[in-house]
N, C-alpha and C. Protein backbone atom coordinates (compact mmCIF):
# COMPACT_ATOMS: atom_id res chain seq x y z
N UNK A 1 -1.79 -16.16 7.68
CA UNK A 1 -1.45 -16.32 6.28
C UNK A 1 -0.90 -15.03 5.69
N UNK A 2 -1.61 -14.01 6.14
CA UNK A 2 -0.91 -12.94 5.46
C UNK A 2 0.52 -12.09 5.63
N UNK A 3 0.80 -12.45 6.95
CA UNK A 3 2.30 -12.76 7.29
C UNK A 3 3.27 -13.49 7.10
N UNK A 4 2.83 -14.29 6.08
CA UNK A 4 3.93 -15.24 5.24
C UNK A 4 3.92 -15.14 3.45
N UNK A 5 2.72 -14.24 3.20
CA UNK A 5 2.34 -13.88 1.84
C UNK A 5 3.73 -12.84 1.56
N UNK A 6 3.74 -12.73 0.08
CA UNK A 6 4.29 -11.97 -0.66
C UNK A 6 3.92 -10.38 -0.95
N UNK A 7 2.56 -10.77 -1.22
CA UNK A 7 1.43 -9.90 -1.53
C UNK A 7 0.29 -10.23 -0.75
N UNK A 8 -0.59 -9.08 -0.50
CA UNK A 8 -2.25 -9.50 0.49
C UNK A 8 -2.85 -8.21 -0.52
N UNK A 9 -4.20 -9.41 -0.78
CA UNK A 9 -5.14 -8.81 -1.76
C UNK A 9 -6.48 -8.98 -0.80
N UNK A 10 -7.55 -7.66 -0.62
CA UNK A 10 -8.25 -7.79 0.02
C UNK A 10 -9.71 -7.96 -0.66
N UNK A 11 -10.45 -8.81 -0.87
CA UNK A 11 -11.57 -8.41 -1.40
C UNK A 11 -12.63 -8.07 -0.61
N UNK A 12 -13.27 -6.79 -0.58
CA UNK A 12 -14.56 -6.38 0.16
C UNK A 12 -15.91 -5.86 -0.44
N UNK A 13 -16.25 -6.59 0.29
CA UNK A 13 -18.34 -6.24 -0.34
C UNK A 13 -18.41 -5.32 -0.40
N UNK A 14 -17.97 -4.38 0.75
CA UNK A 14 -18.53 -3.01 0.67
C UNK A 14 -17.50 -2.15 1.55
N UNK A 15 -17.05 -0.71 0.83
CA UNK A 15 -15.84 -0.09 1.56
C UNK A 15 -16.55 1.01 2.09
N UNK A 16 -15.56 1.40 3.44
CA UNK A 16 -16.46 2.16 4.33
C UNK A 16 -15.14 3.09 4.37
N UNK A 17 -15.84 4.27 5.14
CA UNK A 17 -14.73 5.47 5.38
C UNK A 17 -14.09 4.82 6.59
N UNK A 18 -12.70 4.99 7.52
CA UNK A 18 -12.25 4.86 8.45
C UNK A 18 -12.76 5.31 9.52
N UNK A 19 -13.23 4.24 10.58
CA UNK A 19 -13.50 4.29 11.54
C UNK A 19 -14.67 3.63 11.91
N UNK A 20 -15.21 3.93 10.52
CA UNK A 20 -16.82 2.95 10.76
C UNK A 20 -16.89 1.62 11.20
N UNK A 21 -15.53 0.89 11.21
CA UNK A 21 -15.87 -0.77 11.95
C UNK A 21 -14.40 -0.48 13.03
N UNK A 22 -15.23 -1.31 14.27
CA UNK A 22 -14.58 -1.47 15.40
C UNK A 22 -12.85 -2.35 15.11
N UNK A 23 -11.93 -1.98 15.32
CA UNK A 23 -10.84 -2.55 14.98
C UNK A 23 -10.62 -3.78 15.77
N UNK A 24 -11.60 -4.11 16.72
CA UNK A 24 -11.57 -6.45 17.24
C UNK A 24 -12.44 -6.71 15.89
N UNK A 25 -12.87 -5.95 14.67
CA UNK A 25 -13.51 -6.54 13.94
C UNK A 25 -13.08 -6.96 12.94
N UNK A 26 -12.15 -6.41 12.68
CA UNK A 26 -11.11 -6.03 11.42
C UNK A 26 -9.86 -7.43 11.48
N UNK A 27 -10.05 -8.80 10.48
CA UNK A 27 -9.27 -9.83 10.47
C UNK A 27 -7.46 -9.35 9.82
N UNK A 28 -7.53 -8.52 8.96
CA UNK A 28 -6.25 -8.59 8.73
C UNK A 28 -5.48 -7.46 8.98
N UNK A 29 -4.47 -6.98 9.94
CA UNK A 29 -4.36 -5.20 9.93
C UNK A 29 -3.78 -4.84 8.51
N UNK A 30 -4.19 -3.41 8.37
CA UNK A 30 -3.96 -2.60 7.11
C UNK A 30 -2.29 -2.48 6.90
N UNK A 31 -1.86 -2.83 7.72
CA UNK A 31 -0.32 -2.60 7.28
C UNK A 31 0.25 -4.00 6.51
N UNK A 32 -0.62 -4.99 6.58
CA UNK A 32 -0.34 -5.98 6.02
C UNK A 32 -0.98 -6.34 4.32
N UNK A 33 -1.94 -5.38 3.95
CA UNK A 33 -2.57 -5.63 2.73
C UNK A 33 -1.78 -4.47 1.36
N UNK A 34 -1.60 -4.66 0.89
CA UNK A 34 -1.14 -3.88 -0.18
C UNK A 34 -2.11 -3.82 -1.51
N UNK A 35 -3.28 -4.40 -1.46
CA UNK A 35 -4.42 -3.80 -2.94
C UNK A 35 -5.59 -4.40 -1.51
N UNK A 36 -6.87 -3.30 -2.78
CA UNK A 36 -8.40 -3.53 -2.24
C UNK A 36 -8.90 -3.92 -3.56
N UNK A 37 -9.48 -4.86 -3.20
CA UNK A 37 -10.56 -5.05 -4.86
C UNK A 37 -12.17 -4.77 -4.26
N UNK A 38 -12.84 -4.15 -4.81
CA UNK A 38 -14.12 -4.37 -4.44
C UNK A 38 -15.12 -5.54 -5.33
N UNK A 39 -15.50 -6.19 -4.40
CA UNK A 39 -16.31 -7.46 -4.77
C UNK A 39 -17.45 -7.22 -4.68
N UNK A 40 -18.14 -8.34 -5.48
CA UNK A 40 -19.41 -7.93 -5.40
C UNK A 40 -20.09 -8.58 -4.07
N UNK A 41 -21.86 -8.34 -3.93
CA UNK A 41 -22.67 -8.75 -2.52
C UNK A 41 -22.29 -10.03 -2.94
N UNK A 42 -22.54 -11.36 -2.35
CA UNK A 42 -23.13 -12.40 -2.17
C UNK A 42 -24.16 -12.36 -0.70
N UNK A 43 -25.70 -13.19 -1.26
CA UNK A 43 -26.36 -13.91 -0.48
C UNK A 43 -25.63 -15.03 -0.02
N UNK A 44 -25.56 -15.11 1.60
CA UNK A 44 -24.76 -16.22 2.02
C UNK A 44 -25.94 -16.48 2.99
């Protein structure tokens, strides 16, 4: 999906410095997102 978007908006629970998550973990690569919003926790 985000390769056919206009724009990619990312929302994340919680932002980490680079490197801290394994990149097979990581769903969308960073060259494809252009904003971060930080969201809040949800209990899921």
């Amino acid at each position: 999906m985000a390769m056919a978007a206009d724009i990619v908006i990312v929302e994340a629970e919680e932002l980490v410095e680079v490197g801290e998550i394994e990149p097979e973990n990581v769903a969308t690569p960073h060259i494809l997102v252009d904003y971060i919003v930080k969201g809040e926790k949800n209990d899921r």
